[in-house]
C-alpha atoms as a PDB file:
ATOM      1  CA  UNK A   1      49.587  16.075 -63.531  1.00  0.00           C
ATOM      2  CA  UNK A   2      52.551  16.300 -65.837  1.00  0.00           C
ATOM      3  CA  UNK A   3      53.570  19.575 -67.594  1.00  0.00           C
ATOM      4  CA  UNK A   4      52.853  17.392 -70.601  1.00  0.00           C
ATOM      5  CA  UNK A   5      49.526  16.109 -69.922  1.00  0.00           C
ATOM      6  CA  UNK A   6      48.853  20.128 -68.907  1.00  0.00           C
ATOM      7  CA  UNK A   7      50.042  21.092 -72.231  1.00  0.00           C
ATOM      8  CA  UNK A   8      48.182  19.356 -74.261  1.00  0.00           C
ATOM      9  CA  UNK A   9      44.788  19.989 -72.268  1.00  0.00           C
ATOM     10  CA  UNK A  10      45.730  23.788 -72.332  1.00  0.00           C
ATOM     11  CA  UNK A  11      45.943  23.913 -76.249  1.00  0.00           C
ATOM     12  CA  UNK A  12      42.901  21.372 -77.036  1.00  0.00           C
ATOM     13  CA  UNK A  13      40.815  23.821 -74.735  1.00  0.00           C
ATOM     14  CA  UNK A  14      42.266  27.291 -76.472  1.00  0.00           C
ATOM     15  CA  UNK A  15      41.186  25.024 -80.082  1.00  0.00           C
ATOM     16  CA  UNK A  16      38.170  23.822 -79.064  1.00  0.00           C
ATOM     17  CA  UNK A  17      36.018  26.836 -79.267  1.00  0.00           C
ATOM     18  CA  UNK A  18      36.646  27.301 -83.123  1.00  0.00           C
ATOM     19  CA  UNK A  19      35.344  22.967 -83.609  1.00  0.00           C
ATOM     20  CA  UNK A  20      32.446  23.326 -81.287  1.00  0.00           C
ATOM     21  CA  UNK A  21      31.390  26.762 -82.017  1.00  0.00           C
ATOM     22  CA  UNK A  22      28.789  25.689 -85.008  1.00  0.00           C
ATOM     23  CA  UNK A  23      27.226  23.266 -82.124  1.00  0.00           C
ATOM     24  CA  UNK A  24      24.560  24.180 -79.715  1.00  0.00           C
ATOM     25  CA  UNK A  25      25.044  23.388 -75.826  1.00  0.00           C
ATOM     26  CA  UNK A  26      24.728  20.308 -75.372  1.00  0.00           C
ATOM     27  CA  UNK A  27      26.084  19.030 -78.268  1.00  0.00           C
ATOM     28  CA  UNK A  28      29.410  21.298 -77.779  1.00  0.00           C
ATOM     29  CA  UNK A  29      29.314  19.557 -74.469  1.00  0.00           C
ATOM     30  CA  UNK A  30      28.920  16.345 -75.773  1.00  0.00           C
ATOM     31  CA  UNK A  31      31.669  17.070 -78.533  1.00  0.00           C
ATOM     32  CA  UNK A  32      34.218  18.556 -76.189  1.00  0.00           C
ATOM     33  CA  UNK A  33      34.375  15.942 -73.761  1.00  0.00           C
ATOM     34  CA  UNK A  34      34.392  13.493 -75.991  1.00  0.00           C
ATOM     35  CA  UNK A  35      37.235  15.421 -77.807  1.00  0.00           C
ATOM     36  CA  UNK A  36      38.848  16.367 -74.612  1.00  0.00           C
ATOM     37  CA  UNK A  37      38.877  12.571 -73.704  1.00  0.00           C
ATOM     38  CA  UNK A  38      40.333  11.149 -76.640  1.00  0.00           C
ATOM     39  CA  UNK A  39      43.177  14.147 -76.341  1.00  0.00           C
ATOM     40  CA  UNK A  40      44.119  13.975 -73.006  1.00  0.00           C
ATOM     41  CA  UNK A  41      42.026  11.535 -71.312  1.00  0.00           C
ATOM     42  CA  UNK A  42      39.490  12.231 -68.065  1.00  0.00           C
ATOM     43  CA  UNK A  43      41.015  15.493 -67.718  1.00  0.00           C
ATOM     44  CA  UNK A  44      40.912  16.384 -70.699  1.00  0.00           C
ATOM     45  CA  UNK A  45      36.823  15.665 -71.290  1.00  0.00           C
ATOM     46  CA  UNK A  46      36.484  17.865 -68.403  1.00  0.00           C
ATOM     47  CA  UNK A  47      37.964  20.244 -69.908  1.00  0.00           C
ATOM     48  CA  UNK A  48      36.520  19.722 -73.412  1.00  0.00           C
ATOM     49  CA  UNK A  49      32.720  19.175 -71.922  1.00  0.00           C
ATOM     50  CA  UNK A  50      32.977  22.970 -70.093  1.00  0.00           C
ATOM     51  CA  UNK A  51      34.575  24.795 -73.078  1.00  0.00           C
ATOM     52  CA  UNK A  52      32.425  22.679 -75.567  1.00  0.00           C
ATOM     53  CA  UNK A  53      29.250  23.900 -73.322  1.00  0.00           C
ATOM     54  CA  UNK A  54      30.390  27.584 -73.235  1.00  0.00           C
ATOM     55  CA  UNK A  55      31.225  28.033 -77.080  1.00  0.00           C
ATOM     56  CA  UNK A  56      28.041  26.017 -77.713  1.00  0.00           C
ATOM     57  CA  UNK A  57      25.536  29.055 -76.289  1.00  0.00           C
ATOM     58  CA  UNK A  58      26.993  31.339 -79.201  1.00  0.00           C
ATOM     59  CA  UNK A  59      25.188  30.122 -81.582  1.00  0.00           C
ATOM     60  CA  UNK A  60      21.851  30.611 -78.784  1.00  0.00           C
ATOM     61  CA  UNK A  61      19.472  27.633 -78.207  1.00  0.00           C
ATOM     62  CA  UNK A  62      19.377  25.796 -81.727  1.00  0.00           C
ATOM     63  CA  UNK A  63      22.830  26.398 -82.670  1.00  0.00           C
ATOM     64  CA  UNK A  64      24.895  28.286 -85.287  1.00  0.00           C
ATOM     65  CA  UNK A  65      23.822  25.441 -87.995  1.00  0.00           C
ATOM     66  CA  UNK A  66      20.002  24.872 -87.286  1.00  0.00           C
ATOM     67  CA  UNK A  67      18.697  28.603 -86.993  1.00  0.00           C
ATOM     68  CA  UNK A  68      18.668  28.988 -90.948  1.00  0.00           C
ATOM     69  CA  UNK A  69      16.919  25.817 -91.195  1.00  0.00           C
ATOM     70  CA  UNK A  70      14.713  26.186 -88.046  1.00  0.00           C
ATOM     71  CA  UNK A  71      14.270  30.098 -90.363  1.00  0.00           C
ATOM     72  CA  UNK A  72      13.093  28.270 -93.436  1.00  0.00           C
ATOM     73  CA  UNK A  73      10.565  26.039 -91.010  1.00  0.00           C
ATOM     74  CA  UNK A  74       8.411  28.735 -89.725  1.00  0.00           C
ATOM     75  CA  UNK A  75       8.086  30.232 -93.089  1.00  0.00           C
ATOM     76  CA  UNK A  76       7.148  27.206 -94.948  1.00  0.00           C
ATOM     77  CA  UNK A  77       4.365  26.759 -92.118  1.00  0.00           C
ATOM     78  CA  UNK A  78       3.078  30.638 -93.206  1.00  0.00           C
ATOM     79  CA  UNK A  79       2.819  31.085 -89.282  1.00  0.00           C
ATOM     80  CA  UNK A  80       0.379  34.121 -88.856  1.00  0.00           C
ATOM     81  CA  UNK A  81       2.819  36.941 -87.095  1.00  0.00           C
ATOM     82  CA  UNK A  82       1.337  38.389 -83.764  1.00  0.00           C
ATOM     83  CA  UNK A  83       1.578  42.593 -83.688  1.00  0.00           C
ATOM     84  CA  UNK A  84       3.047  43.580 -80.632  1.00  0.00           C
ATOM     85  CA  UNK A  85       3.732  46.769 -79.485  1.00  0.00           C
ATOM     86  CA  UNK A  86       6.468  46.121 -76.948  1.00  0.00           C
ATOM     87  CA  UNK A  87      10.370  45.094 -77.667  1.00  0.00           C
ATOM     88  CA  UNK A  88      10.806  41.609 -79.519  1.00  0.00           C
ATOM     89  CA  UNK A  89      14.214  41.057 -77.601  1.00  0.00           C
ATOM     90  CA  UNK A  90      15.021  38.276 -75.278  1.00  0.00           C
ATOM     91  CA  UNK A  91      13.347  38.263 -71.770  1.00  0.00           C
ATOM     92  CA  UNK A  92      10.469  40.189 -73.167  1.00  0.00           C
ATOM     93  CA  UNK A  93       7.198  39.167 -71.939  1.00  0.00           C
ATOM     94  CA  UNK A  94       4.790  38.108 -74.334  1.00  0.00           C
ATOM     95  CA  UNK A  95       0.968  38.084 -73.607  1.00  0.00           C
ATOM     96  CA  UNK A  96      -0.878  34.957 -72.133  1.00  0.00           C
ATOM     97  CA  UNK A  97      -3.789  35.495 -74.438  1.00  0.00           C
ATOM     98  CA  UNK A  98      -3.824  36.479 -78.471  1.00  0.00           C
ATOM     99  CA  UNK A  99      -0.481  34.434 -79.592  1.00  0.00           C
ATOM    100  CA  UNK A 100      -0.179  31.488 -80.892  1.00  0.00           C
ATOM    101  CA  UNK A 101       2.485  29.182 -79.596  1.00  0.00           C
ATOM    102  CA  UNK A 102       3.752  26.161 -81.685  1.00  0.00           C
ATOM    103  CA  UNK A 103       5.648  22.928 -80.605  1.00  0.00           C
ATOM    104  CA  UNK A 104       9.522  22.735 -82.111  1.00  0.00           C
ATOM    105  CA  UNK A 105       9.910  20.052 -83.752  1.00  0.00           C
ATOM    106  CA  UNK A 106      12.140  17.071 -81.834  1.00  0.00           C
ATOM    107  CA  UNK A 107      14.711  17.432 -84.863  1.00  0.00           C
ATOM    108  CA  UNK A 108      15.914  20.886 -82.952  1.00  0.00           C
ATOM    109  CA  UNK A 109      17.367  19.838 -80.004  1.00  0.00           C
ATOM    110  CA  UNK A 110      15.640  22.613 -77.522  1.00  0.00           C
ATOM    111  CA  UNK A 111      14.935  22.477 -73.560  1.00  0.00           C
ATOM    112  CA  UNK A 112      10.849  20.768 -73.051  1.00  0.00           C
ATOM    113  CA  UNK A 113       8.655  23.101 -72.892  1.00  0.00           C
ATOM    114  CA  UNK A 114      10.248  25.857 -75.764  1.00  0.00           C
ATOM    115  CA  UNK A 115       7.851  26.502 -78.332  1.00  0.00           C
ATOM    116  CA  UNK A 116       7.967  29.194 -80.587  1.00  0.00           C
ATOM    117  CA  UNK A 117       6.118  31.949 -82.548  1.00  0.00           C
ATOM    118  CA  UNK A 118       6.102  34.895 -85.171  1.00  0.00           C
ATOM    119  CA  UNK A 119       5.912  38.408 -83.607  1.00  0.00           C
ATOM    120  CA  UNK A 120       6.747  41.513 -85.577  1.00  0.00           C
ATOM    121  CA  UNK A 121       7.385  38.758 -88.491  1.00  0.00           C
ATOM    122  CA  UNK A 122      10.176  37.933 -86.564  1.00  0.00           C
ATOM    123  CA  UNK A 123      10.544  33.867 -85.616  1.00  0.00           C
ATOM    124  CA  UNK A 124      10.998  33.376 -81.517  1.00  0.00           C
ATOM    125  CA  UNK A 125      11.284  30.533 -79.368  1.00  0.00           C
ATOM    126  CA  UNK A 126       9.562  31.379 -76.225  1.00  0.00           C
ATOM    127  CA  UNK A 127       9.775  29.134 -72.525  1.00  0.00           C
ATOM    128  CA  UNK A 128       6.545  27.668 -70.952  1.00  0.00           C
ATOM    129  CA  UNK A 129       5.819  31.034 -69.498  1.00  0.00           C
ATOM    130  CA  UNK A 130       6.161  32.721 -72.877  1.00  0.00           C
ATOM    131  CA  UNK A 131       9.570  34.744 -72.041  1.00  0.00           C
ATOM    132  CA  UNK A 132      11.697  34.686 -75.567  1.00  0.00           C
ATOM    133  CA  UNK A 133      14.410  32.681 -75.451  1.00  0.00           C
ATOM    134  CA  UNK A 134      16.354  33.434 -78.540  1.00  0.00           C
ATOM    135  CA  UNK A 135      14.909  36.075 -81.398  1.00  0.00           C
ATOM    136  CA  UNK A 136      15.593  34.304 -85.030  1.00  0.00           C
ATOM    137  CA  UNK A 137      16.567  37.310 -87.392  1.00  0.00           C
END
């Protein structure tokens, strides 16, 4: 590789983070490489796929852009919040019985299987074994 060609993959990768840090993970991954790519070629969507992936999860599972609108969802559904005594943080457990999970919408680009919730009045999205995922504040 030529001190050129490692150059210009060096700075795309220190820029990238501030263009793909309003995108979730895959779509920073899809950005970056295809930035990368049309910078500095094969090398350079490597490059742009891994840092576009990393500064992607920032923004958590719907992205910096789609948690205000994903927000505004729930609420305009009037999901019924579930009262739970434990700590509405990511990893926490919720019960198998007594809440009410939901489908996301295929507009939000989530993982199969994510659904979400209200708990505390607090929008979730929760795995298929009702772990939360990401807490919507």
């Amino acid at each position: 590789m030529t001190l050129k060609t490692l150059l210009a993959v060096s700075a795309f990768a220190l820029a990238l983070p501030m263009a793909a840090q309003a995108q979730g993970t895959v779509r920073g991954a899809e950005r970056g490489a295809q930035e990368g790519g049309d910078a500095a070629g094969p090398i350079g969507a490597i490059v742009g796929g891994a840092v576009g992936a990393a500064t992607g999860t920032v923004g958590g599972i719907l992205g910096v852009e789609d948690r205000p609108r994903f927000r505004s969802y729930v609420r305009e559904r009037n999901v019924r919040s579930y009262d739970y005594d434990g700590r509405v943080a990511v990893g926490s457990a919720l019960p198998s019985a007594g809440v009410t999970y939901y489908d996301v919408p295929s507009e939000y680009s989530v993982a199969r299987g994510t659904r979400y919730t209200v708990v505390n009045d607090t929008p979730v999205l929760v795995d298929s074994r009702g772990h939360i995922v990401e807490v919507l504040n």
